[in-house]
Protein backbone atom coordinates (compact mmCIF):
# COMPACT_ATOMS: atom_id res chain seq x y z
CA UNK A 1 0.00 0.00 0.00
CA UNK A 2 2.71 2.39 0.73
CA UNK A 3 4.79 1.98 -2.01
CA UNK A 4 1.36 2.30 -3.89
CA UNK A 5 1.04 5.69 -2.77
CA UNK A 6 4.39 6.50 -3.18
CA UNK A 7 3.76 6.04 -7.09
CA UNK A 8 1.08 7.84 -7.16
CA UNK A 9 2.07 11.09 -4.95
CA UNK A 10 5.62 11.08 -6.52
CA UNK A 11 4.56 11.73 -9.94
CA UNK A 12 2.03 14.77 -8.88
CA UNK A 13 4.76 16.31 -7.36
CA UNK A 14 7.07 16.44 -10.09
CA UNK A 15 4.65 17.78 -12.47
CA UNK A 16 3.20 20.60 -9.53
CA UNK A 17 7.33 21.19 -9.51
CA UNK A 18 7.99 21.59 -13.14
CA UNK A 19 5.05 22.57 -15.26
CA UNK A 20 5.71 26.21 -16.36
CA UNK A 21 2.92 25.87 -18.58
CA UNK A 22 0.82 25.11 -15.59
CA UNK A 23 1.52 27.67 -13.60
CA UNK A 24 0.85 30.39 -16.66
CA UNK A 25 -2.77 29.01 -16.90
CA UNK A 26 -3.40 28.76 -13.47
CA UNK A 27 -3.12 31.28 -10.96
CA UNK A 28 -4.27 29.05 -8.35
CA UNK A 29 -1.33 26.00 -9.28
CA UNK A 30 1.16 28.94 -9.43
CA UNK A 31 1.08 29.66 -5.56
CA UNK A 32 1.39 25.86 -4.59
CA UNK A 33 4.28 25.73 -7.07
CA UNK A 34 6.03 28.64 -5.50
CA UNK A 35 5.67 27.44 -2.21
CA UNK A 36 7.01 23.90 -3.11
CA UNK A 37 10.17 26.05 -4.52
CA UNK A 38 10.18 28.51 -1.08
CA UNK A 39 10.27 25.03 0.53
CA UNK A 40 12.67 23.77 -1.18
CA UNK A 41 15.14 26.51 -2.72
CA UNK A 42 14.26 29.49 -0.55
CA UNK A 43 16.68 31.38 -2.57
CA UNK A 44 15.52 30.71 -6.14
CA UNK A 45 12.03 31.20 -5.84
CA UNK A 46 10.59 32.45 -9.09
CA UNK A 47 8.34 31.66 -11.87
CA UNK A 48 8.76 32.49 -15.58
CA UNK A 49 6.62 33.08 -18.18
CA UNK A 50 7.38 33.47 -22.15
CA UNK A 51 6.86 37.13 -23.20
CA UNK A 52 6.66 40.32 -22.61
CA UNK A 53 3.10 41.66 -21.31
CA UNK A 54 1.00 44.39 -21.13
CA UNK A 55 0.59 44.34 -17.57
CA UNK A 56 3.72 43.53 -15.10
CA UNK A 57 4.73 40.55 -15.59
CA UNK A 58 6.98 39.58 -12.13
CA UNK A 59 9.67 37.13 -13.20
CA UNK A 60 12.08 36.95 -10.54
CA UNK A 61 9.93 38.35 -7.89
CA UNK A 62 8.33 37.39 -4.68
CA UNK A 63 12.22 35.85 -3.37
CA UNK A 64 11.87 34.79 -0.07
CA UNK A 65 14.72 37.25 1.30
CA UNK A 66 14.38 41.14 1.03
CA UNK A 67 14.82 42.61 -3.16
CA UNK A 68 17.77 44.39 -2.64
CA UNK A 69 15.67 47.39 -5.39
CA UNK A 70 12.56 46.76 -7.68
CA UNK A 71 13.51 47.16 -11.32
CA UNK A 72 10.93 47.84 -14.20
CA UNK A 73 12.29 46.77 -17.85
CA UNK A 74 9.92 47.71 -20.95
CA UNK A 75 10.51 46.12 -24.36
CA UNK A 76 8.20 45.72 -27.54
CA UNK A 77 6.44 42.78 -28.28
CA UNK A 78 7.44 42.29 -31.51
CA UNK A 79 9.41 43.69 -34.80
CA UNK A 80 13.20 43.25 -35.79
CA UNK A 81 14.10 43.88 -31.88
CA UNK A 82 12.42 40.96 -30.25
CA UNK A 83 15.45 38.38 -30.47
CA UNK A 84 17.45 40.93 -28.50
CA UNK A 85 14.89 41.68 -26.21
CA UNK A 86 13.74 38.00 -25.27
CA UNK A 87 18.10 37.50 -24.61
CA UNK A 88 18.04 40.18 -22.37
CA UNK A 89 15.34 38.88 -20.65
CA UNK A 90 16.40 35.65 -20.23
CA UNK A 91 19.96 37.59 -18.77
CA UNK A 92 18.49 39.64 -16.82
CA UNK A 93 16.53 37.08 -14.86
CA UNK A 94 19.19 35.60 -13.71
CA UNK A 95 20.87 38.25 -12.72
CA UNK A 96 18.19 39.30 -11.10
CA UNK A 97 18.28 35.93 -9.38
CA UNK A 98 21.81 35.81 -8.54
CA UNK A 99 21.61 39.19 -7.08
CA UNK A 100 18.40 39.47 -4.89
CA UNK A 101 16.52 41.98 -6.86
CA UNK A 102 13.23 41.85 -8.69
CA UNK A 103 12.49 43.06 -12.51
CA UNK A 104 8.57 43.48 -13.74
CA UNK A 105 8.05 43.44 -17.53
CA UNK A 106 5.11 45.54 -19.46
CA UNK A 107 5.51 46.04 -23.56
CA UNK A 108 3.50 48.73 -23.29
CA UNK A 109 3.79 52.45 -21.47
CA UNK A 110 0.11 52.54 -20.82
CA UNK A 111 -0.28 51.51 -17.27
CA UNK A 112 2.93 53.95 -16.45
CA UNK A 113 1.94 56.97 -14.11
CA UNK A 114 3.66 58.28 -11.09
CA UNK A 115 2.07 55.82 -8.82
CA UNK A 116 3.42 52.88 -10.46
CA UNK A 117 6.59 54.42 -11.74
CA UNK A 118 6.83 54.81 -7.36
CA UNK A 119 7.03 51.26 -6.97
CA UNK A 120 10.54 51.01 -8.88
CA UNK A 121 14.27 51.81 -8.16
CA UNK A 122 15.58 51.20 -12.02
CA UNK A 123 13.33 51.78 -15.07
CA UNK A 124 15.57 49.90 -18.29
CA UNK A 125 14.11 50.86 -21.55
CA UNK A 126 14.98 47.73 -23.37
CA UNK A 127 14.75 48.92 -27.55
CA UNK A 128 11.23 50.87 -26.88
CA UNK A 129 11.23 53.91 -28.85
CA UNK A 130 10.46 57.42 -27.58
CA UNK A 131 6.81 57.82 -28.93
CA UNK A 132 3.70 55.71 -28.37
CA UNK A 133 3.48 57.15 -24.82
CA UNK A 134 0.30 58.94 -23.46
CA UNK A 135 0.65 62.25 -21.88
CA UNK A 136 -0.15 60.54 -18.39
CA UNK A 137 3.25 58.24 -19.25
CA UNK A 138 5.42 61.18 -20.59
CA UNK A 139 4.61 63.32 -17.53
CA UNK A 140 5.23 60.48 -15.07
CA UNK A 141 8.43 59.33 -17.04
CA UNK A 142 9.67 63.22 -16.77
CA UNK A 143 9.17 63.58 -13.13
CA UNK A 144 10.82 60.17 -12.23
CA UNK A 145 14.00 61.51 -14.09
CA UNK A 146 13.67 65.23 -13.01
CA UNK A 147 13.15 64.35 -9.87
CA UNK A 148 15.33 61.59 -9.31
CA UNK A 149 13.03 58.94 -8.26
CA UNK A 150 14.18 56.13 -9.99
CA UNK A 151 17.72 55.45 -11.88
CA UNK A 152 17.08 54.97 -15.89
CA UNK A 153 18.88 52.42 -18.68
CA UNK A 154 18.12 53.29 -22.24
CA UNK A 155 19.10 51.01 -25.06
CA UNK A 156 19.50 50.97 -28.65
CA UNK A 157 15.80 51.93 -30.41
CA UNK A 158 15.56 54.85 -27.07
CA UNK A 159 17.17 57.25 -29.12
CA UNK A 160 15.05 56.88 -32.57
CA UNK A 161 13.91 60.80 -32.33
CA UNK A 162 12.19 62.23 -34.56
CA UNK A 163 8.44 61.88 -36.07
CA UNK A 164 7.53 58.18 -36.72
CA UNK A 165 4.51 56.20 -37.04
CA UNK A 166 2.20 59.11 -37.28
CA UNK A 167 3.37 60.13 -33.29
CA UNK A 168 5.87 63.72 -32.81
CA UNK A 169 8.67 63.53 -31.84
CA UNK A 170 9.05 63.86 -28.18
CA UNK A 171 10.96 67.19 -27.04
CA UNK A 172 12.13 66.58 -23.68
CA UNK A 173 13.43 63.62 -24.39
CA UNK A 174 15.84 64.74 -27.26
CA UNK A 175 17.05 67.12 -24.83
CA UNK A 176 17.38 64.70 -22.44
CA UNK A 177 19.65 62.34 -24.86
CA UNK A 178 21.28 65.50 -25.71
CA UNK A 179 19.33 67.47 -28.22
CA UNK A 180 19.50 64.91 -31.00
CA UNK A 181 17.44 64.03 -33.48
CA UNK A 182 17.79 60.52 -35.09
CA UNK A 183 18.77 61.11 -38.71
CA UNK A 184 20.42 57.54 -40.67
CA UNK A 185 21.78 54.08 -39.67
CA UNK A 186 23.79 51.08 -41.50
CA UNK A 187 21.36 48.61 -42.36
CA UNK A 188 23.20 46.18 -43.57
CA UNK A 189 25.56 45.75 -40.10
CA UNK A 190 29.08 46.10 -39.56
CA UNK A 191 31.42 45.08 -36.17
CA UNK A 192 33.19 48.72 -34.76
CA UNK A 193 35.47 48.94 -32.13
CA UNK A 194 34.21 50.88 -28.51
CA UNK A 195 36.74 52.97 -27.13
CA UNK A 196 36.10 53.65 -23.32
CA UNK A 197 36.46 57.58 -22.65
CA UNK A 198 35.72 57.74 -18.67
CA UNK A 199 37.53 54.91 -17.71
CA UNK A 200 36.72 55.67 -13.84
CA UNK A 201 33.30 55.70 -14.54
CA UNK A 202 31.42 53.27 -12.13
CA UNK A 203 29.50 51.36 -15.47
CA UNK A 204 33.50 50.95 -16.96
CA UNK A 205 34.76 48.89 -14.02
CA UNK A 206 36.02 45.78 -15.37
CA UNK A 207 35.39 46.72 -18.95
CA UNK A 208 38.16 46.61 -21.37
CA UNK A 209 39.44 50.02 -22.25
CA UNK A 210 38.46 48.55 -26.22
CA UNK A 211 36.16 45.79 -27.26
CA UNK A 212 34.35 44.80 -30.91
CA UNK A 213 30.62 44.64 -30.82
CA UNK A 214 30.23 42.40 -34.23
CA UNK A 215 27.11 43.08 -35.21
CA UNK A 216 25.37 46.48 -34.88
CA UNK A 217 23.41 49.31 -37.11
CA UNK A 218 25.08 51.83 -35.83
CA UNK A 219 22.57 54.83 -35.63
CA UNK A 220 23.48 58.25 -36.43
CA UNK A 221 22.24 61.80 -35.52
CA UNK A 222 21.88 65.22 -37.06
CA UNK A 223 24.62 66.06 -34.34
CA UNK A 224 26.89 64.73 -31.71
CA UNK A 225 25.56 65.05 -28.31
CA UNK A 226 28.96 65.45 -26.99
CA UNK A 227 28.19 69.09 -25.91
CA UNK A 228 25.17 68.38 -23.87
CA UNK A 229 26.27 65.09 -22.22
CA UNK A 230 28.87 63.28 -20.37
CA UNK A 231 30.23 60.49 -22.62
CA UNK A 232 31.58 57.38 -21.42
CA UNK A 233 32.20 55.49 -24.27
CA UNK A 234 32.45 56.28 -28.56
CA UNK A 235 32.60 54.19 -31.44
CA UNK A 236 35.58 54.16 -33.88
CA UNK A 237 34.16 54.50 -37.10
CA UNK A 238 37.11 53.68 -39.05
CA UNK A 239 37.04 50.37 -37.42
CA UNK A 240 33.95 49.38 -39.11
CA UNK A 241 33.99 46.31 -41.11
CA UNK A 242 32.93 45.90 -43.85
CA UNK A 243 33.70 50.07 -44.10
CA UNK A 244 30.42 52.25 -44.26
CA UNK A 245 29.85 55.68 -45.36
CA UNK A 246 27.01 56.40 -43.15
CA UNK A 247 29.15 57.94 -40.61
CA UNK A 248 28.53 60.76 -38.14
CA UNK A 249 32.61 62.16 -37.21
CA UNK A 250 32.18 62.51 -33.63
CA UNK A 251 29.96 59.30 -32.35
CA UNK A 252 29.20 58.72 -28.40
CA UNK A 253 27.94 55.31 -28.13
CA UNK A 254 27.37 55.42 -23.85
CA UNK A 255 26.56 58.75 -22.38
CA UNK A 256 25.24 59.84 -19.23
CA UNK A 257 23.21 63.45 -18.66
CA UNK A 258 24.42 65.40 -15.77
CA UNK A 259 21.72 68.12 -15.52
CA UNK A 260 18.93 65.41 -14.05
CA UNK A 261 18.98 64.39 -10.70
CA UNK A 262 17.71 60.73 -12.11
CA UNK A 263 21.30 58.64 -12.73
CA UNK A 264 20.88 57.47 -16.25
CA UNK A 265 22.98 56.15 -19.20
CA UNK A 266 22.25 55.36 -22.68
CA UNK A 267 24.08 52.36 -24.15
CA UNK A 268 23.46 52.65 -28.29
CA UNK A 269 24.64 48.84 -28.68
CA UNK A 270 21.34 46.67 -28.47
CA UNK A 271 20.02 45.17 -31.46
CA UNK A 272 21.78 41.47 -31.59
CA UNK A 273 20.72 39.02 -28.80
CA UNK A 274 24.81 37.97 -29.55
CA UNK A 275 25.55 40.70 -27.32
CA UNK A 276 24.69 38.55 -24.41
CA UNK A 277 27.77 36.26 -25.40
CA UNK A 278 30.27 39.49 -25.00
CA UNK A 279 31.73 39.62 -21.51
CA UNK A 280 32.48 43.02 -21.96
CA UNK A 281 28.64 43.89 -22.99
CA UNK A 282 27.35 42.30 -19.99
CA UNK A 283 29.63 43.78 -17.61
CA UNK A 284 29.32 47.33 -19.09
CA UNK A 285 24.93 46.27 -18.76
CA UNK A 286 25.59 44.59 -15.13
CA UNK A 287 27.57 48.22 -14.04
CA UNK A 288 24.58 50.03 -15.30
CA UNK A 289 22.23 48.00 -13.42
CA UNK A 290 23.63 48.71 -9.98
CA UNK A 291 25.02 52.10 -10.63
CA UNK A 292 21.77 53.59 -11.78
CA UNK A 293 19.65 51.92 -9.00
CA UNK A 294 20.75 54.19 -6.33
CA UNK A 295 18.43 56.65 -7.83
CA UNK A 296 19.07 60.17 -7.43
CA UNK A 297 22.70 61.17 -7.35
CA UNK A 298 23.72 64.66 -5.13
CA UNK A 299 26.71 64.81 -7.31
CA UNK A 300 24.69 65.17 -10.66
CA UNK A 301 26.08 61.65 -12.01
């Protein structure tokens, strides 16, 4: 009889313990699964789903000891950005993991308002472009930054300024990137060499003073924002190979603006999920993370 039930029980909890699909279906299997995990892992406890969502989506959430800060990443849903999205996800929850803080997902701005932006240490804008947001989001988004509620990442599509998809283009945040306004980029790829400029910066430590993206599109703007930010890092552009022509002289690649009390950097390299097998990528990302969650910085960055 035992060893009767023992085949029976056995089986049910292996599937309560590994079904992810489960869990996504049913809200009311998810809670028995985490606690199963808190029982078992108390340090691991998370669930994962597949995609981004509209509404926050709490991957590696809920731990059983204290989130060290709350994180907020937004990403679209689809379009030529996905691959590089879904890899940072996948990176980012386990860093989140390893390192005892949380990160919520939404693929939309709507539900963003100062409220919920309140709940959240680090907002990363993971290849979401600067329009599509409501009023009630841009306002929010401004007085987070402003105001130094929250640190900020920007990657990649964050800086594609202008007027697109029928939307303007959104002033304060050119100014905020620098005053630039998104003019060309290479299509068809090239590699470039990143030359580190602040060296001492906290999001350089451990980054080599040069490394080779291999893959990237390289935007340009209708100026260098050199003037109007703090740059950190630049791309060579006679590095590029195969050679381009779309070429801008003077091009920051990671900057950080010094007239918000917010601490934020832009990182232009984001497009190829392959960026997640460069050490010196995910350092220079991992910096970010735990430089700009202190929030406001006294010492204007």
């Amino acid at each position: 009889m035992i060893k009767l039930r023992l085949s029976i029980i056995i089986p049910v909890i292996a599937f309560f313990f590994f079904s992810d699909s489960l869990i996504l279906k049913r809200g009311t299997i998810q809670f028995h699964r985490r606690q199963v995990l808190e029982d078992f892992a108390p340090l691991t406890a998370a669930h994962v789903t597949n995609a981004f969502s509209s509404a926050p989506s709490r991957l590696c959430g809920e731990p059983t000891i204290a989130s060290r800060f709350h994180v907020l990443a937004i990403a679209e849903s689809g379009g030529h950005h996905i691959l590089y999205s879904k890899a940072a996800r996948v990176w980012l929850d386990q860093l989140a993991m390893d390192s005892a803080f949380s990160i919520d997902y939404i693929q939309r701005p709507d539900s963003i308002d100062e409220a919920f932006l309140a709940r959240y240490q680090l907002f990363i804008q993971l290849d979401f472009p600067p329009y599509m947001w409501s009023k009630k989001s841009m306002d929010a988004f401004q007085q987070y930054i402003e105001q130094g509620r929250g640190g900020w990442i920007g990657f990649h599509h964050a800086t594609l300024l202008g007027e697109f998809d029928g939307y303007p283009m959104w002033n304060w945040f050119s100014e905020f990137m620098g005053g630039i306004r998104f003019k060309n980029y290479i299509a068809s790829f090239v590699s470039g060499k990143v030359h580190a400029e602040d060296k001492t910066h906290p999001c350089m430590k451990g980054v080599p003073a040069e490394f080779v993206v291999k893959k990237d599109e390289w935007y340009t703007y209708d100026k260098s924002p050199r003037p109007n930010v703090h740059v950190i890092a630049s791309v060579d552009e006679s590095s590029y190979s195969p050679s381009s022509a779309i070429t801008m002289g003077d091009h920051p690649v990671v900057w950080t603006n010094k007239k918000y009390r917010a601490r934020n950097v832009y990182i232009f390299m984001g497009h190829s999920p392959e960026l997640f097998e460069n050490p010196s990528y995910t350092t220079l990302f991992r910096n970010a993370i735990f430089w700009a969650a202190q929030g406001a910085d006294s010492s204007k960055n």
